[in-house]
N, C-alpha and C. Protein backbone atom coordinates (compact mmCIF):
# COMPACT_ATOMS: atom_id res chain seq x y z
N UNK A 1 -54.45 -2.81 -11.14
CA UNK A 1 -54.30 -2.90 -9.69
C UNK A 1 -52.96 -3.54 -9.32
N UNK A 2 -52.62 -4.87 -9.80
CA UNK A 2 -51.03 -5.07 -9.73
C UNK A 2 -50.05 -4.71 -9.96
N UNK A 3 -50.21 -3.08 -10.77
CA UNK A 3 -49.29 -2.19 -11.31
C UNK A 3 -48.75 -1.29 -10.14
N UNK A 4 -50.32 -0.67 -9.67
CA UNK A 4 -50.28 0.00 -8.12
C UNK A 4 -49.72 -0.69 -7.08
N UNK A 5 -49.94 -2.18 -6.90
CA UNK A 5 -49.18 -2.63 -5.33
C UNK A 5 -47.72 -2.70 -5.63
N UNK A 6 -47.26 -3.35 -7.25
CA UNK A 6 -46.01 -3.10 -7.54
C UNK A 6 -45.41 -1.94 -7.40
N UNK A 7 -45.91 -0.68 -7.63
CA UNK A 7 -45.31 0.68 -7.51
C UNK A 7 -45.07 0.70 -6.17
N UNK A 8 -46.37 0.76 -5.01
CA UNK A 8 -45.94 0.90 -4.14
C UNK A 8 -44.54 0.06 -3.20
N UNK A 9 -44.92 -1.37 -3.54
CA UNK A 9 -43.66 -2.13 -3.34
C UNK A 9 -42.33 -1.11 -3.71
N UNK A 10 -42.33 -1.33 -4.64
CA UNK A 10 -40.99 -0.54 -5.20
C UNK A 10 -40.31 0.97 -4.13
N UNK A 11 -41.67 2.06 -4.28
CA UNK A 11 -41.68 3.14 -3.66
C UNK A 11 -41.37 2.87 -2.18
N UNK A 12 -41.47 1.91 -1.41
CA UNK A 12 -40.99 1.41 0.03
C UNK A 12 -39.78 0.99 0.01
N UNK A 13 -39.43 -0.12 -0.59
CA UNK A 13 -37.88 -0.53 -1.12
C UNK A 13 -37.06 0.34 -1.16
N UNK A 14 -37.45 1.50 -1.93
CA UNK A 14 -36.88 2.71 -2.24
C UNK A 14 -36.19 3.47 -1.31
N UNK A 15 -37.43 3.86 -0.06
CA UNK A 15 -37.40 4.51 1.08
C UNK A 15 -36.70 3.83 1.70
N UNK A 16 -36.88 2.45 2.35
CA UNK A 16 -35.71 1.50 2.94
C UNK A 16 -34.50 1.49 2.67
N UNK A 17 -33.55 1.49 1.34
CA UNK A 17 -32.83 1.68 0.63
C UNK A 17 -32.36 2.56 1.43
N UNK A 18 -32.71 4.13 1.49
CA UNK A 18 -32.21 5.72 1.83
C UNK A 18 -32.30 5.15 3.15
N UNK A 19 -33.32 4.81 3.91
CA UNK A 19 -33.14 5.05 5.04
C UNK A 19 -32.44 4.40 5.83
N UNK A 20 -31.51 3.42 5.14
CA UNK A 20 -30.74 1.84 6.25
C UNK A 20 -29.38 2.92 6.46
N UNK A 21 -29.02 3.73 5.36
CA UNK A 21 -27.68 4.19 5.57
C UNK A 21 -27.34 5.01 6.47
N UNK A 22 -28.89 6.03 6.86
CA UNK A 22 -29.16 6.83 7.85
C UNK A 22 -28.83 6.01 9.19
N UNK A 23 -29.45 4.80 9.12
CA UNK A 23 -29.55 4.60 10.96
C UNK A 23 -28.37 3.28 10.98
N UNK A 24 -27.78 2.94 9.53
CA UNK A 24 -26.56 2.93 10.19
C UNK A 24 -25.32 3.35 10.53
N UNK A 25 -25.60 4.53 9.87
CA UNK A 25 -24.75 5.68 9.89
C UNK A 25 -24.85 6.06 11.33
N UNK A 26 -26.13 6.00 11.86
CA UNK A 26 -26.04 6.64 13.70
C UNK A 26 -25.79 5.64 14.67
N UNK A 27 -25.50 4.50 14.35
CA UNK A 27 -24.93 3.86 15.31
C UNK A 27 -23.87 3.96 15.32
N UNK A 28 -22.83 4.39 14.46
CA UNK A 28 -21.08 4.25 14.39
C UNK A 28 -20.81 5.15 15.24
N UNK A 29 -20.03 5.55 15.68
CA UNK A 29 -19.04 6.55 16.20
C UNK A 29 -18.97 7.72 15.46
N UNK A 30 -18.94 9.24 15.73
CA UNK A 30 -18.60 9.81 15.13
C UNK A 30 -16.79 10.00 14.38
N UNK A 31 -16.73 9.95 13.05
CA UNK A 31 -15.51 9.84 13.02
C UNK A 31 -14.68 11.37 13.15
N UNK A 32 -15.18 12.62 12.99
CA UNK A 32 -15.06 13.90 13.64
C UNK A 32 -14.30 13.98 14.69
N UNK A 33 -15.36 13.35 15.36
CA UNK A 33 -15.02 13.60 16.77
C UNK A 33 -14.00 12.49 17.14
N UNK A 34 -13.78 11.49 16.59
CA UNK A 34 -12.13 10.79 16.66
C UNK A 34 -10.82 11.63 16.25
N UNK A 35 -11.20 12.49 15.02
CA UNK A 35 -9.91 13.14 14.74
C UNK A 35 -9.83 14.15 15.77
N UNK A 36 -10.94 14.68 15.98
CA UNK A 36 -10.76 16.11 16.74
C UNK A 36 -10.14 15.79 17.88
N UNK A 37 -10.37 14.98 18.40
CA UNK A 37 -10.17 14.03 19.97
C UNK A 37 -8.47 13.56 19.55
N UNK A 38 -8.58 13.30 18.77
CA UNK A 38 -6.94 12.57 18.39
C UNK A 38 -5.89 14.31 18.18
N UNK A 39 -5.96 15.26 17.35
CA UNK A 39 -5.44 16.50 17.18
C UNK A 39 -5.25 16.93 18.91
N UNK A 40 -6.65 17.08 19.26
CA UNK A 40 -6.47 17.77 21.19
C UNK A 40 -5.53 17.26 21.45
N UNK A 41 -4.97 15.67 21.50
CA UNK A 41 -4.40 15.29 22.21
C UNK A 41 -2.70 15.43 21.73
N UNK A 42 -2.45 15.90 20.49
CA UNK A 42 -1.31 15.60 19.24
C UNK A 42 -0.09 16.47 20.76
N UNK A 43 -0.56 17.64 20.92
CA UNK A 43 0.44 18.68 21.31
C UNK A 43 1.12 17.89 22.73
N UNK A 44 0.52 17.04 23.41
CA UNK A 44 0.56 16.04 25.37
C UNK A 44 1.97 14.96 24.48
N UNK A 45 1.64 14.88 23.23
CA UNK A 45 1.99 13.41 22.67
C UNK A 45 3.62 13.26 22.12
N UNK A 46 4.12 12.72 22.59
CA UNK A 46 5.66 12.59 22.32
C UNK A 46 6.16 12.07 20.88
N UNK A 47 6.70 12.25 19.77
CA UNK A 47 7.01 12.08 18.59
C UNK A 47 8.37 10.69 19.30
N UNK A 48 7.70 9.65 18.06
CA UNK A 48 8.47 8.55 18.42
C UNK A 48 9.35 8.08 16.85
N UNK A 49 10.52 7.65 17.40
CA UNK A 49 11.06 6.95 15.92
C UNK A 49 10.77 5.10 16.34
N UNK A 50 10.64 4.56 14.81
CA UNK A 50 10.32 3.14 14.71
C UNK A 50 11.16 3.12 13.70
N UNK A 51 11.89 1.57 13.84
CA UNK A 51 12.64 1.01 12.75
C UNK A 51 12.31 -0.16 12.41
N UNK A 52 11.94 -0.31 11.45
CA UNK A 52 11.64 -1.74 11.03
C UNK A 52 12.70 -2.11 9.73
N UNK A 53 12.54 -3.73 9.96
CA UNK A 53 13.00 -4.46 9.23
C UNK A 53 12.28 -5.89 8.60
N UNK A 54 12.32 -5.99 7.06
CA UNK A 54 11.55 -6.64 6.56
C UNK A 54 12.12 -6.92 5.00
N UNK A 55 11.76 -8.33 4.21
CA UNK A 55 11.85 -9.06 3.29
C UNK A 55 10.29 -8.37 2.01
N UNK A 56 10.47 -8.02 0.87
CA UNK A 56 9.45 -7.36 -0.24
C UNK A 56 9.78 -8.67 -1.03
N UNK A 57 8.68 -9.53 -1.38
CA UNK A 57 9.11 -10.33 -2.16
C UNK A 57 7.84 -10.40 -3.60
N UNK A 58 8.56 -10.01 -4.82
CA UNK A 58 8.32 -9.51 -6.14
C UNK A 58 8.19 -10.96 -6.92
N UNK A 59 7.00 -11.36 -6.74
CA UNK A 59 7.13 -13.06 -7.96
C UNK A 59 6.39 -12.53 -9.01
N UNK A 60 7.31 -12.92 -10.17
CA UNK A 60 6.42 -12.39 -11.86
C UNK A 60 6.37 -13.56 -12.42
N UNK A 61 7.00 -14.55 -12.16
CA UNK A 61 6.50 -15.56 -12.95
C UNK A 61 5.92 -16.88 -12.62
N UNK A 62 5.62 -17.77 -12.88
CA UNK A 62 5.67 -18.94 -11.78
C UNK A 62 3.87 -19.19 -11.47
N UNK A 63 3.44 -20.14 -10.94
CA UNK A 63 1.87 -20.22 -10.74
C UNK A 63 1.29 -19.73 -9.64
N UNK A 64 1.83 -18.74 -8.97
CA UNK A 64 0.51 -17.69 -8.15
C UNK A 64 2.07 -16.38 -8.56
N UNK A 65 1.73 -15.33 -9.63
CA UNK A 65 2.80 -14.51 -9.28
C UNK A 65 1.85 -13.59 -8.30
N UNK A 66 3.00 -12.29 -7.97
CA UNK A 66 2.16 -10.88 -7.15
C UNK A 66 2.26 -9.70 -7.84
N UNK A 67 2.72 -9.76 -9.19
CA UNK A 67 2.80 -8.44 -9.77
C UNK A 67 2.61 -9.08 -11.05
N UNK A 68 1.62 -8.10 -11.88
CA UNK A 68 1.21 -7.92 -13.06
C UNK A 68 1.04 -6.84 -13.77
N UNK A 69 1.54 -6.77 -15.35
CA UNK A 69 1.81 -5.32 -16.00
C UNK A 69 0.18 -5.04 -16.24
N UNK A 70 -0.37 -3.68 -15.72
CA UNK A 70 -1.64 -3.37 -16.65
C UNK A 70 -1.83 -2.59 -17.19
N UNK A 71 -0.69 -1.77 -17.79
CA UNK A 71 -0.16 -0.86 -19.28
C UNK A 71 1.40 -1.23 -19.41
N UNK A 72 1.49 -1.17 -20.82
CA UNK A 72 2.51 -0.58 -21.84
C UNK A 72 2.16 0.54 -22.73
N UNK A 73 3.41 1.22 -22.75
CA UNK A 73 3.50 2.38 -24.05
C UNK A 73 3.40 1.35 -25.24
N UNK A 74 3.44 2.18 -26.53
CA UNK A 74 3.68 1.63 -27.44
C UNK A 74 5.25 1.01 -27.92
N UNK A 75 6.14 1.60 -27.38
CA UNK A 75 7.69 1.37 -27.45
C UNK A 75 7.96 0.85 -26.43
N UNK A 76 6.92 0.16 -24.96
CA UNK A 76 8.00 -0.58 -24.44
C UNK A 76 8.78 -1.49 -24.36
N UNK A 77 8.43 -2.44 -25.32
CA UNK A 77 9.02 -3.77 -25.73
C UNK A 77 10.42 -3.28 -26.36
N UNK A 78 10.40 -2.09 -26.95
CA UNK A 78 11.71 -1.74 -27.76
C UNK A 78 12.44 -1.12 -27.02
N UNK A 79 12.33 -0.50 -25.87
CA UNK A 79 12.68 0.22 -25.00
C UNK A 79 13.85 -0.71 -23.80
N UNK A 80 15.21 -0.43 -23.86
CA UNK A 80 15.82 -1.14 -22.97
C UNK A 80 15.62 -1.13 -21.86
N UNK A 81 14.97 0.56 -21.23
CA UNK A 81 14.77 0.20 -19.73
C UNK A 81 13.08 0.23 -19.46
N UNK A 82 12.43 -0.15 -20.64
CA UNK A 82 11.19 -0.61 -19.91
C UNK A 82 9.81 0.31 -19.87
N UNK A 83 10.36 1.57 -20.83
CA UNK A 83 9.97 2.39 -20.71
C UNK A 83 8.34 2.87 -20.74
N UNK A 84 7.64 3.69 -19.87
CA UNK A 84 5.94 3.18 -20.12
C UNK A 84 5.15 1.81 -19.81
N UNK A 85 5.88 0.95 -18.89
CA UNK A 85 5.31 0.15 -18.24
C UNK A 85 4.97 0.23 -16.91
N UNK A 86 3.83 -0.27 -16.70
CA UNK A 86 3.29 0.15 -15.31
C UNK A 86 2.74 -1.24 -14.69
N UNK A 87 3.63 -1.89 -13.45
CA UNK A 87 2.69 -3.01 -13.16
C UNK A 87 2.14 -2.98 -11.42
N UNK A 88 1.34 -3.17 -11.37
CA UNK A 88 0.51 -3.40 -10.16
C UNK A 88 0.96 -4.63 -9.10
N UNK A 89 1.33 -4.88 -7.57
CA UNK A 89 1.58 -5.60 -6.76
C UNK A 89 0.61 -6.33 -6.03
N UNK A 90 0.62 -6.93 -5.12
CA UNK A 90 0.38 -7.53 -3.89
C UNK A 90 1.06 -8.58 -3.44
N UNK A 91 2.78 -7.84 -2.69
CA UNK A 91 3.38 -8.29 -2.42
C UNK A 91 3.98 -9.19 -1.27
N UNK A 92 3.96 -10.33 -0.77
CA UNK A 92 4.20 -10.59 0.89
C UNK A 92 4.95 -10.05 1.09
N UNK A 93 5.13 -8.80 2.74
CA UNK A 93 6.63 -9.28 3.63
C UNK A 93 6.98 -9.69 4.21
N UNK A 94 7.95 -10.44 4.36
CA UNK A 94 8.39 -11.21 5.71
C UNK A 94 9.34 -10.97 6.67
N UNK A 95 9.42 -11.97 7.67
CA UNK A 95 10.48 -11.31 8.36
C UNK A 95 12.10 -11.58 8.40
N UNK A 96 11.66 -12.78 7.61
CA UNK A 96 13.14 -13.15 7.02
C UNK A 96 13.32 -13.17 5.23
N UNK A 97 14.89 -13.41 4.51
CA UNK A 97 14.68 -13.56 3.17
C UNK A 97 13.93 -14.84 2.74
N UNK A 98 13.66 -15.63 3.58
CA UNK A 98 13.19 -16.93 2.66
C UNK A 98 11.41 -16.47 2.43
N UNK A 99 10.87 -17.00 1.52
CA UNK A 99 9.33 -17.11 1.07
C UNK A 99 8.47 -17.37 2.10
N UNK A 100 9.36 -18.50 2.57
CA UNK A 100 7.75 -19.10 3.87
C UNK A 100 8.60 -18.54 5.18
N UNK A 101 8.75 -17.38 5.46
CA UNK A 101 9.17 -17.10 6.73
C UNK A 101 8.48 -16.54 6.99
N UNK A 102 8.26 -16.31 8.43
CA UNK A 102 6.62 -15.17 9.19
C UNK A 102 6.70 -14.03 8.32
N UNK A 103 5.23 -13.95 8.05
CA UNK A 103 4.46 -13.04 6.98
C UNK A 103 4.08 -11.89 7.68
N UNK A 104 4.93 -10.56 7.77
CA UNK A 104 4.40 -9.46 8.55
C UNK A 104 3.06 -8.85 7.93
N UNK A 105 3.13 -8.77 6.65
CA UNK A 105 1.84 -8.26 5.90
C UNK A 105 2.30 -8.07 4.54
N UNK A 106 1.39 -7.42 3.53
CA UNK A 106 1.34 -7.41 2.62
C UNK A 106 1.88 -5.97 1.67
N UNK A 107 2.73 -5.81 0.83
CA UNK A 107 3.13 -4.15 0.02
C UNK A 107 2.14 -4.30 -1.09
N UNK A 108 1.37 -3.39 -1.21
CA UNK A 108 0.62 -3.06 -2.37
C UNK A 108 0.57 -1.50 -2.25
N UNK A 109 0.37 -1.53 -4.19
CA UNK A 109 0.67 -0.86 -5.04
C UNK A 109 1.17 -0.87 -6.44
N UNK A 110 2.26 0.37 -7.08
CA UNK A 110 1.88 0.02 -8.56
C UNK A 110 3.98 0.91 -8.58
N UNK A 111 4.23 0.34 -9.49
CA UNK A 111 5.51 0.88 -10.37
C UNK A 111 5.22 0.96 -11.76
N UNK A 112 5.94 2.21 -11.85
CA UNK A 112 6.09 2.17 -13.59
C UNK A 112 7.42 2.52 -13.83
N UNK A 113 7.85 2.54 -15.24
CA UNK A 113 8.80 2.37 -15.49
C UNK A 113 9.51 3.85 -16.17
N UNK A 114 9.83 4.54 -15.78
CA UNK A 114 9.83 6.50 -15.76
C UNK A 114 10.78 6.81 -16.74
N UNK A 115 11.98 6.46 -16.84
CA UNK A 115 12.90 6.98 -17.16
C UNK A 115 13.73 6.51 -18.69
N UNK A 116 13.70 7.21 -19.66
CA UNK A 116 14.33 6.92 -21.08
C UNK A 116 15.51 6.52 -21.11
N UNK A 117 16.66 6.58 -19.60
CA UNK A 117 17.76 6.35 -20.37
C UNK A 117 18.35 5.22 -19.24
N UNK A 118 17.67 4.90 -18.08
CA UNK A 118 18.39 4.11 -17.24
C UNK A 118 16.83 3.78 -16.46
N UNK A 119 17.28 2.31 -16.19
CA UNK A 119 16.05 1.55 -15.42
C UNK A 119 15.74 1.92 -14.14
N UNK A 120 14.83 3.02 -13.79
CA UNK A 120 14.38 3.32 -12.77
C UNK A 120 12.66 3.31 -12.74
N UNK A 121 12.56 3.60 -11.47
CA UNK A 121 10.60 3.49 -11.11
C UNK A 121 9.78 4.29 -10.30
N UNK A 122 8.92 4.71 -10.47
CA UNK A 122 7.92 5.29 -9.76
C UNK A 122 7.53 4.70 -8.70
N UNK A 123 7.48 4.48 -7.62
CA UNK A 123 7.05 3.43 -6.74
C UNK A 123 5.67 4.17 -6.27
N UNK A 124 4.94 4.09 -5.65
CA UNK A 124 3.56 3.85 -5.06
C UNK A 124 3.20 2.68 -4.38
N UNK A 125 2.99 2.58 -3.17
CA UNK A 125 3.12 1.70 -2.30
C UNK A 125 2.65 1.88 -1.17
N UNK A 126 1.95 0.58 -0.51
CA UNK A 126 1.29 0.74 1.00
C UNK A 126 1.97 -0.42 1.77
N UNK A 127 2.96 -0.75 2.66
CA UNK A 127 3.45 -1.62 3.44
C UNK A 127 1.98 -1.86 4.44
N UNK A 128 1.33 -2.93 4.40
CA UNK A 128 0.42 -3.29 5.21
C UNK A 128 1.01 -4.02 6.21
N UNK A 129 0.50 -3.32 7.48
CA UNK A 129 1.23 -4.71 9.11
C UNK A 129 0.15 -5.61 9.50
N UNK A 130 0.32 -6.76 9.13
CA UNK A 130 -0.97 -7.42 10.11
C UNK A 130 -0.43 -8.35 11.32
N UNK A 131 0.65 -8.06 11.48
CA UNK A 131 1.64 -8.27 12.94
C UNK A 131 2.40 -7.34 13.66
N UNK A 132 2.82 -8.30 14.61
CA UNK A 132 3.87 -7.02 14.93
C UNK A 132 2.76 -6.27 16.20
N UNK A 133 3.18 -4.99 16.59
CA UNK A 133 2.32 -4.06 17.85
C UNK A 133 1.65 -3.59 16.78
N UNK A 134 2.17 -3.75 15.10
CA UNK A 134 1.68 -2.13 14.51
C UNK A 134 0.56 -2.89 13.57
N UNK A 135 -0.19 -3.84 14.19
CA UNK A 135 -1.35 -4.55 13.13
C UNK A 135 -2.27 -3.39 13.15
N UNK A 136 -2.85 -3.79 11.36
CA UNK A 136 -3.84 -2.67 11.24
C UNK A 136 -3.17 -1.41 10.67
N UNK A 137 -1.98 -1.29 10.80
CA UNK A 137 -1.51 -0.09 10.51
C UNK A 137 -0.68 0.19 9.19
N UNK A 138 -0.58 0.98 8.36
CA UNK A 138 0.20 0.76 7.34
C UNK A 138 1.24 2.25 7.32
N UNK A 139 2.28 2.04 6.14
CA UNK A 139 2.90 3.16 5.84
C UNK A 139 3.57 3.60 4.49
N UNK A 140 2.81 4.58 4.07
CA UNK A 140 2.84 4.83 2.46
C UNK A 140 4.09 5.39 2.06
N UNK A 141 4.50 5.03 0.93
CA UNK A 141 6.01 5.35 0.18
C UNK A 141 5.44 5.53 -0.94
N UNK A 142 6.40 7.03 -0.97
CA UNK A 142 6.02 7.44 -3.02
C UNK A 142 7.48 8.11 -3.30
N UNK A 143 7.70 7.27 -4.47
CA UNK A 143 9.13 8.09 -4.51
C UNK A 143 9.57 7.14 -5.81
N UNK A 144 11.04 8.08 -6.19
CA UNK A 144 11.98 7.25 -7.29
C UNK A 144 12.68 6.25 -6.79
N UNK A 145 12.84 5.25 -7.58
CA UNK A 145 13.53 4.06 -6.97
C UNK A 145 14.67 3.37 -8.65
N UNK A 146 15.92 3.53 -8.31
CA UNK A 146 17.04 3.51 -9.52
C UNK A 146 16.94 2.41 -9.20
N UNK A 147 16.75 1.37 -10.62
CA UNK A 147 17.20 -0.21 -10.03
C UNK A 147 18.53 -0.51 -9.82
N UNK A 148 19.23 0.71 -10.64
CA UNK A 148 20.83 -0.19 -11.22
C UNK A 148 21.84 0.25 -9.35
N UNK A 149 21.24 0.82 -8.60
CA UNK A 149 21.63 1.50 -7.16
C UNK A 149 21.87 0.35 -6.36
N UNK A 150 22.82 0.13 -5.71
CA UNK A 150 23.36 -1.34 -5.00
C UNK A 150 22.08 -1.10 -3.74
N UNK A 151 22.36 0.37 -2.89
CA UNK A 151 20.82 0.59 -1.78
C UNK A 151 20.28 1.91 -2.71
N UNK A 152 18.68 1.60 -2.41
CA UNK A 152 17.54 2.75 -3.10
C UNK A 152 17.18 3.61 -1.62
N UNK A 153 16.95 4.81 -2.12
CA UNK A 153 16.30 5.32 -0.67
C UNK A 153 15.15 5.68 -1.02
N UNK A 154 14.29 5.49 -0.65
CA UNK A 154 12.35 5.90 -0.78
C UNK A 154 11.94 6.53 0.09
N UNK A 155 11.37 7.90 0.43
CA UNK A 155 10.60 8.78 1.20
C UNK A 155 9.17 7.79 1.93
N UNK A 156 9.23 7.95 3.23
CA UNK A 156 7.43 7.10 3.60
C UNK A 156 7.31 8.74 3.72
N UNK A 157 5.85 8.98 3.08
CA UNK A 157 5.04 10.71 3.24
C UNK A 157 4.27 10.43 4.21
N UNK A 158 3.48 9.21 4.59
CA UNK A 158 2.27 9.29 5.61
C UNK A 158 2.36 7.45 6.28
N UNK A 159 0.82 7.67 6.38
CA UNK A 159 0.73 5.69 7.43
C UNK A 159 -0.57 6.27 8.19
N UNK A 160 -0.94 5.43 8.47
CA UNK A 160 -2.16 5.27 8.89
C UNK A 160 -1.91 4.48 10.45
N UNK A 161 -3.24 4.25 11.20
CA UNK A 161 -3.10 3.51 12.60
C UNK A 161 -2.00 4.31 13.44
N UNK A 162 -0.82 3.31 13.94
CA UNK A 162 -0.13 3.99 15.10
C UNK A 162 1.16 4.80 14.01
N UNK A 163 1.06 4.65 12.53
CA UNK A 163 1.71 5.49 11.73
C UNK A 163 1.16 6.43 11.41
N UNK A 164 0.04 7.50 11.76
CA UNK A 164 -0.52 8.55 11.44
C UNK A 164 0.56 9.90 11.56
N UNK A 165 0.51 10.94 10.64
CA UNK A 165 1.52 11.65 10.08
C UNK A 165 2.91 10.88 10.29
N UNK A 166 3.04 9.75 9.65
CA UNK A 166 4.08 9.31 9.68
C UNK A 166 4.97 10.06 8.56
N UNK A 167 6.62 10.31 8.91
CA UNK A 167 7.15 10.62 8.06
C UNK A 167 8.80 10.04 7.84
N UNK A 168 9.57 9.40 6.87
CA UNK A 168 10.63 8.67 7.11
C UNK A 168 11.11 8.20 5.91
N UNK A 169 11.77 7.58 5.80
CA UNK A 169 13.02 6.51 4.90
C UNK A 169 12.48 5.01 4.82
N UNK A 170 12.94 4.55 3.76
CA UNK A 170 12.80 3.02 3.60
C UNK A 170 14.40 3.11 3.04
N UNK A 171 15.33 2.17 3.23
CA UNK A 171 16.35 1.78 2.21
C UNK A 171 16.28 0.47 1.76
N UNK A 172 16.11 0.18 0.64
CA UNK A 172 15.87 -0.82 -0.26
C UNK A 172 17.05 -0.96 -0.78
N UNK A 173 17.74 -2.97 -0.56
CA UNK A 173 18.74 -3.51 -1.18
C UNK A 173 18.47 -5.04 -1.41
N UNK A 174 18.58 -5.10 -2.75
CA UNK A 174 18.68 -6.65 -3.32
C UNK A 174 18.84 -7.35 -2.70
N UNK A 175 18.36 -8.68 -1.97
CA UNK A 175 18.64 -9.24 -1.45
C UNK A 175 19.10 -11.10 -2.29
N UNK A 176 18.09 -10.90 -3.55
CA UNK A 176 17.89 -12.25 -4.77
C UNK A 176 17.06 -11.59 -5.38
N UNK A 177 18.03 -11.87 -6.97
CA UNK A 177 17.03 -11.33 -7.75
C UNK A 177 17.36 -12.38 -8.98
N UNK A 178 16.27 -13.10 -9.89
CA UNK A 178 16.51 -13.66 -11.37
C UNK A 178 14.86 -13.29 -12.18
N UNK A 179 14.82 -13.98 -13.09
CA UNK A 179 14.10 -14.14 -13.96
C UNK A 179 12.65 -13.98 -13.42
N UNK A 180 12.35 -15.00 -12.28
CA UNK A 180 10.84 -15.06 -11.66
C UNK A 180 10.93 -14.26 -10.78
N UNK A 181 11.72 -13.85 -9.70
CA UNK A 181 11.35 -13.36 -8.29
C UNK A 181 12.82 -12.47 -8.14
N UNK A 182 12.41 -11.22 -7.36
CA UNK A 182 13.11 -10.21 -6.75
C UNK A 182 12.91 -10.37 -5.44
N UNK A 183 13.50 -10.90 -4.30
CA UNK A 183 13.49 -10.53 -2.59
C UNK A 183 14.78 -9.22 -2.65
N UNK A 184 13.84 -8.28 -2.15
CA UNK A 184 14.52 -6.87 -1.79
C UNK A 184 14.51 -6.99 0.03
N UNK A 185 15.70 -6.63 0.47
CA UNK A 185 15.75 -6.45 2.00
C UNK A 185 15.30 -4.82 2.26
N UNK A 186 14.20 -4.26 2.81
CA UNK A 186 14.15 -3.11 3.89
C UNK A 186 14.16 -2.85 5.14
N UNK A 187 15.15 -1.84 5.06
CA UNK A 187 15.12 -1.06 6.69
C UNK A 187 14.44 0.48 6.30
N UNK A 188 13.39 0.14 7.43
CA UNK A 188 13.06 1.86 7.26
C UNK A 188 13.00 2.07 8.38
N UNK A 189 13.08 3.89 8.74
CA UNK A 189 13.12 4.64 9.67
C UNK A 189 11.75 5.65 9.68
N UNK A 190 10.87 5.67 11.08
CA UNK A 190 9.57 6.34 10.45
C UNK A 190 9.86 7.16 12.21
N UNK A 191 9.37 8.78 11.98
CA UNK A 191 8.88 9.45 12.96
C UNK A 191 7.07 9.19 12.68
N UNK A 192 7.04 9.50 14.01
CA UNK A 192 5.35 9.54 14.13
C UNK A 192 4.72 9.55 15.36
N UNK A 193 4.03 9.60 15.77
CA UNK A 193 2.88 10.45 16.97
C UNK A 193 2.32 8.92 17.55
């Protein structure tokens, strides 16, 4: 008999389980009908350029770094430019070069290290805003990035929030770079809706 009330227990749990996602699934908003509602409106909507300017700051060593390797090839240690390494971010930006200057948001993502004969990178990257008009909003960069290049230029393909089909430039230039920490200065240029 305690086998049966246990089953049934279980068999309700079960049903509860399936059914919470249902009814909270019907209280949200349809998200459909946000895009569809957002497209109607694309063609009324004026294409805007934004320029921003901002501090990427890269700490690898030191007691809180923001980037860590989570592969090597087998030859990258022998490898002068690094070759087959891939490390992962979560980078502050700010709005000035120093560390503790207003924190616009956060770059995450991942670099690896691409190229056999000169130190360049894969970038993958999300510039997160949690200031600014454009909080909430981000804007994605995928592209090659030459380290040994005095300015890098990086493609943004998309962005999210008030960057939706965002499309544009980042130029990336050294701003300090040694042993523990890289501050890179960006200006980017983004069209978008």
């Amino acid at each position: 008999m305690e086998k049966v009330g246990s089953i049934i227990f279980l068999n309700h749990l079960f049903i509860i389980c399936l059914a919470t996602p249902l009814m909270v699934q019907s209280t949200i908003e349809n998200p459909r009908e946000n895009i569809d509602r957002w497209f109607q409106n694309l063609p009324r909507v004026k294409q805007k350029l934004t320029r921003l300017h901002f501090y990427f700051h890269d700490v690898v060593l030191g007691p809180h770094p923001t980037v860590v390797a989570v592969a090597n090839a087998s030859n990258t240690f022998t490898s002068p430019t690094f070759f087959g390494r891939v490390n992962i971010f979560d980078n502050p930006l700010t709005q000035g070069p120093e560390p503790g200057s207003k924190l616009v948001g956060p770059a995450q993502g991942l670099y690896g290290f691409t190229s056999q004969e000169e130190v360049s990178l894969l970038m993958a990257m999300n510039f997160v805003f949690r200031s600014w008009k454009h909080n909430c909003s981000s804007l994605t960069v995928l592209g090659r990035k030459r380290v040994g290049q005095s300015v890098r230029e990086l493609p943004i393909v998309g962005g999210t929030g008030v960057f939706r089909l965002a499309r544009g430039f980042a130029l990336a230039k050294s701003y300090f770079f040694n042993a523990s920490v890289a501050t890179v200065e960006y200006n980017v240029a983004v069209l978008h809706y």
